[in-house]
N, C-alpha and C. Protein backbone atom coordinates (compact mmCIF):
# COMPACT_ATOMS: atom_id res chain seq x y z
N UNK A 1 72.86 48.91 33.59
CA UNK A 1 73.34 48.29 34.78
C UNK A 1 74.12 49.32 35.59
N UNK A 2 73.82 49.52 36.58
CA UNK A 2 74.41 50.38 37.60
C UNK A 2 75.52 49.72 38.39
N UNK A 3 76.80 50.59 38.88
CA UNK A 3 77.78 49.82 39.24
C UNK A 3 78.11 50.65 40.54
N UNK A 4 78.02 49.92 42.03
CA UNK A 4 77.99 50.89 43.01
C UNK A 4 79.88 50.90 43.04
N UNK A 5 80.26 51.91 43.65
CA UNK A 5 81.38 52.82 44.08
C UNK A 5 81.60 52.97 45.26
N UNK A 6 81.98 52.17 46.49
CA UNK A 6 83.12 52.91 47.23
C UNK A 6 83.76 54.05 46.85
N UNK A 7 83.49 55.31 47.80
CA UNK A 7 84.51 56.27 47.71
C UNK A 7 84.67 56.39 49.18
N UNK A 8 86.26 56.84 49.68
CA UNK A 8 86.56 56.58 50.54
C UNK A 8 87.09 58.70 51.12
N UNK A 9 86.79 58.88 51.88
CA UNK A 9 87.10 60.40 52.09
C UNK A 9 87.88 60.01 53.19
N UNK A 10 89.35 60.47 53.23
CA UNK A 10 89.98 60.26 54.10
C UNK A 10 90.65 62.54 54.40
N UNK A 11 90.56 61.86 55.92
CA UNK A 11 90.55 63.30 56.15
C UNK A 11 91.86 63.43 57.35
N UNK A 12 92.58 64.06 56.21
CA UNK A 12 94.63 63.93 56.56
C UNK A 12 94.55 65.06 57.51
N UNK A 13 95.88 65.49 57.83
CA UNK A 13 95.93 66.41 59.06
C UNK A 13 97.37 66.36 58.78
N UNK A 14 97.94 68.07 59.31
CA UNK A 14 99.21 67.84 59.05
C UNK A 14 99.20 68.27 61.00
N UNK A 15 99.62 67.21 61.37
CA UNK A 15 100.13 67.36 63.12
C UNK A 15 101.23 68.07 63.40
N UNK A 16 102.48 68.45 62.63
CA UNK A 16 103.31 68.88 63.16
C UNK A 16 103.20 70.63 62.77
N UNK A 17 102.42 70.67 61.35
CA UNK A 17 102.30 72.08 60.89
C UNK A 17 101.69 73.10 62.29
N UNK A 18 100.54 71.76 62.94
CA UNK A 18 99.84 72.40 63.72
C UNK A 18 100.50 72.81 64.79
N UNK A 19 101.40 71.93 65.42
CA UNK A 19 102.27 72.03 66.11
C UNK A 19 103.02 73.50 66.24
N UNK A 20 103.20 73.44 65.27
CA UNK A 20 104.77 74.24 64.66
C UNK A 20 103.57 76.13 65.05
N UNK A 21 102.59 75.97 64.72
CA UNK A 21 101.72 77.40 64.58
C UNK A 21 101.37 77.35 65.55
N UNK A 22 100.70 76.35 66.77
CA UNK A 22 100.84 76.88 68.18
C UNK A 22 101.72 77.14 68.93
N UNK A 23 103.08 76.78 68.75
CA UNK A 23 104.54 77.39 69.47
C UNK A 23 105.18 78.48 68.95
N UNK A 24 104.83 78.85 67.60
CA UNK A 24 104.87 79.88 67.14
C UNK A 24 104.28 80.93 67.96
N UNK A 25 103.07 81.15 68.39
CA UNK A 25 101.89 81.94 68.58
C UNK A 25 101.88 82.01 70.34
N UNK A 26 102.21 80.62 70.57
CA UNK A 26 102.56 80.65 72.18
C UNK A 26 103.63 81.40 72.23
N UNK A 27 104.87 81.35 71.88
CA UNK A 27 106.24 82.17 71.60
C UNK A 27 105.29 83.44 71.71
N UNK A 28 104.95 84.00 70.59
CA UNK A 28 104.49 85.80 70.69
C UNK A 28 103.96 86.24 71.65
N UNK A 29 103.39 85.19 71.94
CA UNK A 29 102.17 85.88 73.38
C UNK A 29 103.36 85.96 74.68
N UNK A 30 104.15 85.44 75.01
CA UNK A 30 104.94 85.27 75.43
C UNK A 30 106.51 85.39 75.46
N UNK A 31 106.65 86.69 74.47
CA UNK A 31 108.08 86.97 74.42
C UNK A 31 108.66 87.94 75.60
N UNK A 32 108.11 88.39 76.28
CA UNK A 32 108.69 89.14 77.30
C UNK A 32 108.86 87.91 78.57
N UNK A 33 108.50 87.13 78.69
CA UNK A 33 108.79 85.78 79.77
C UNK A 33 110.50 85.54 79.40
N UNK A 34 110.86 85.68 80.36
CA UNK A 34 112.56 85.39 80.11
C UNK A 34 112.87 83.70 79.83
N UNK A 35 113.64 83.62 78.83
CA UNK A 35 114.16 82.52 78.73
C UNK A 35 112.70 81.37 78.23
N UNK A 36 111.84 81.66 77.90
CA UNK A 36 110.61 80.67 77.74
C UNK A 36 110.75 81.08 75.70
N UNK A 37 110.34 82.05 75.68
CA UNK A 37 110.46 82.06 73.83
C UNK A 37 111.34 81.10 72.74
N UNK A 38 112.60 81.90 73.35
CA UNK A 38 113.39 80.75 72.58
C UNK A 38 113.43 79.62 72.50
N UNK A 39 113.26 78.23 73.20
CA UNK A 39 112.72 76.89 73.08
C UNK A 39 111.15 77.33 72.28
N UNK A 40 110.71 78.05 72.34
CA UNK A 40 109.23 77.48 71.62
C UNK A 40 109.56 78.49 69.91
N UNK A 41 109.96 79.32 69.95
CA UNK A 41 110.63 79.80 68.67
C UNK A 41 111.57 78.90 67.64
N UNK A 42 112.33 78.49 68.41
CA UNK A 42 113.09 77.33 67.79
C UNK A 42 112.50 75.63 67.28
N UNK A 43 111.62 75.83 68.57
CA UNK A 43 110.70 74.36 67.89
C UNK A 43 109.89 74.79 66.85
N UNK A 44 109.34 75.98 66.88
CA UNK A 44 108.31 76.04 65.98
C UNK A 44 109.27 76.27 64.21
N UNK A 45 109.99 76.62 64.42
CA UNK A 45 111.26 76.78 63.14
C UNK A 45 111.32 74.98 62.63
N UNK A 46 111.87 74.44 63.55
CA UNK A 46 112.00 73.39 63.00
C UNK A 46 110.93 72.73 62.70
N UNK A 47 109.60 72.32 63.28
CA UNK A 47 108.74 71.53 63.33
C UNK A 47 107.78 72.41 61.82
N UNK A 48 107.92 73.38 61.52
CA UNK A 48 107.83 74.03 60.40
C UNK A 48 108.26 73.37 59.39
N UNK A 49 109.77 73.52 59.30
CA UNK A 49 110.21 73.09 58.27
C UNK A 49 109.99 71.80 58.04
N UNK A 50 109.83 71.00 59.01
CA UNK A 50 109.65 69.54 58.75
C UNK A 50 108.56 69.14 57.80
N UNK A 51 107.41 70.20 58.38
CA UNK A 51 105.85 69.96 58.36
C UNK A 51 105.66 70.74 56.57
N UNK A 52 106.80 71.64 56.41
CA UNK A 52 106.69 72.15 54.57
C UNK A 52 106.80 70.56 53.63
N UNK A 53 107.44 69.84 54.35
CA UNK A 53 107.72 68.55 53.28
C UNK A 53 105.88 67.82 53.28
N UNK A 54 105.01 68.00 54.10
CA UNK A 54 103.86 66.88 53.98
C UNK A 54 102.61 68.20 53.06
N UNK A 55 102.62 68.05 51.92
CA UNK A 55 101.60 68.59 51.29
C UNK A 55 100.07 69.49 51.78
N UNK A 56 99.68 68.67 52.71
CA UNK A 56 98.18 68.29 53.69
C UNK A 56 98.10 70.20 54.47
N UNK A 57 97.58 71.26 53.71
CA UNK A 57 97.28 72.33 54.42
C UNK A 57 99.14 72.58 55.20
N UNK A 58 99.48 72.95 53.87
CA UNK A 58 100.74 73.29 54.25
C UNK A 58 100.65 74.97 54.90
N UNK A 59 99.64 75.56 54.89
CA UNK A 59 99.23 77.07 55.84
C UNK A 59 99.72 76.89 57.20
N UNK A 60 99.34 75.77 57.69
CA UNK A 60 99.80 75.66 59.28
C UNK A 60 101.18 75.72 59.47
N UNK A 61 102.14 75.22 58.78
CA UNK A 61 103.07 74.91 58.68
C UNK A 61 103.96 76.36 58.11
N UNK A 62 103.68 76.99 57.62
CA UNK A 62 103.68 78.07 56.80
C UNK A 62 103.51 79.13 57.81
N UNK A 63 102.57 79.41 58.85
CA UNK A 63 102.40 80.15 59.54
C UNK A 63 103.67 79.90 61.15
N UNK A 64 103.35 78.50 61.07
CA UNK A 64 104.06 78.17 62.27
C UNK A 64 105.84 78.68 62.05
N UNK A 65 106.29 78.08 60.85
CA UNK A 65 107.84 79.03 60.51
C UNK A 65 107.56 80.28 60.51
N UNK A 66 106.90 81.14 60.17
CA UNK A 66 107.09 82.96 60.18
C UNK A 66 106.79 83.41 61.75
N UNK A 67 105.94 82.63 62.47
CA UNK A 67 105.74 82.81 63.90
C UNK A 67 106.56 82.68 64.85
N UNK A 68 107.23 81.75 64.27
CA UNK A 68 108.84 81.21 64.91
C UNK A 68 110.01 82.06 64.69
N UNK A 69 110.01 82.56 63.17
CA UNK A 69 111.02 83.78 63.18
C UNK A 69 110.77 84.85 63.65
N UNK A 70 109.47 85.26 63.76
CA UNK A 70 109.22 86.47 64.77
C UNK A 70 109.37 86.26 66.10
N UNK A 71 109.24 85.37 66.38
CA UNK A 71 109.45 85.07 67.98
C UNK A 71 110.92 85.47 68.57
N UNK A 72 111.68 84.88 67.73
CA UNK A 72 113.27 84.94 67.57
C UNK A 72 113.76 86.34 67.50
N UNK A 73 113.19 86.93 67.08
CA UNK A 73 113.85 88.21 65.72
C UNK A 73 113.10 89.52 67.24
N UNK A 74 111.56 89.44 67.80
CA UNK A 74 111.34 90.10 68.66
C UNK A 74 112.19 89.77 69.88
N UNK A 75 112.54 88.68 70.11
CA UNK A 75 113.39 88.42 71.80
C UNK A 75 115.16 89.25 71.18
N UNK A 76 115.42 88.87 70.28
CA UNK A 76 116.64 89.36 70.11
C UNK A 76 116.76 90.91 70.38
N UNK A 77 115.39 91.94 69.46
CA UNK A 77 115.58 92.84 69.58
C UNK A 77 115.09 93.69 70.75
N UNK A 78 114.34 92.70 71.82
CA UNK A 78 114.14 93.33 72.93
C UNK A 78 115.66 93.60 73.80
N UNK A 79 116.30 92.52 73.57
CA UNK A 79 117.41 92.32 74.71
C UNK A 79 118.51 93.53 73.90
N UNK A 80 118.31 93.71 72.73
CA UNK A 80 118.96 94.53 72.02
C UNK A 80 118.56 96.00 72.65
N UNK A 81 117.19 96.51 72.52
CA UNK A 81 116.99 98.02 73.35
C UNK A 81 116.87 97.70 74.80
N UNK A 82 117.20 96.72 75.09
CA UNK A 82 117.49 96.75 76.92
C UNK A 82 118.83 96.95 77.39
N UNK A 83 119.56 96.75 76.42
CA UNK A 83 121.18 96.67 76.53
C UNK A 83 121.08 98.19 75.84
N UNK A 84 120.90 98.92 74.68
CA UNK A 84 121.11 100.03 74.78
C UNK A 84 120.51 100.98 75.72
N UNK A 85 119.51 100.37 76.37
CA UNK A 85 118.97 101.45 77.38
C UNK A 85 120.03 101.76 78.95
N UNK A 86 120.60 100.37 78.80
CA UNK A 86 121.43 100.52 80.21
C UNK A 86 122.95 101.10 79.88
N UNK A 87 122.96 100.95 78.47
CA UNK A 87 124.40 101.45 77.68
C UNK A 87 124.47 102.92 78.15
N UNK A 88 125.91 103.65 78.47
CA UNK A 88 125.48 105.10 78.04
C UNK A 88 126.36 105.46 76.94
């Protein structure tokens, strides 16, 4: 006797990981734009960390925090050799 099976493929998504790795990535492309990085560096930090708690292709999420600290870490150190350049 054969016994049919429902199987159900449900296909999760982590939305904020994704989130978090396009503001990351928008941030880089865009760190010389004054004043635009930091709001998207900082979202992508947080919306990162949020997005490490949901299991579901935690890579996005993963990428989106290191994209976010580079975003941060390059604007700081631009304004850093712009200020020593005008320093004498």
């Amino acid at each position: 006797m054969e016994t049919n099976q429902n199987v159900t493929v449900s296909n999760q998504s982590n939305g904020l990981g994704i989130t978090s790795m396009v503001l990351g990535i928008v941030g880089l492309v865009l760190v010389f734009v004054p004043g635009l990085p930091y709001p998207l560096g900082i979202l992508a930090i947080i919306f990162g960390l949020i997005a490490m708690k949901n299991p579901v292709k935690k890579g996005f999420a993963i990428t989106g925090l290191i994209t976010g600290i580079i975003t941060i870490i390059l604007k700081v150190l631009f304004w850093a050799a712009l200020a020593s350049i005008f320093t004498y």
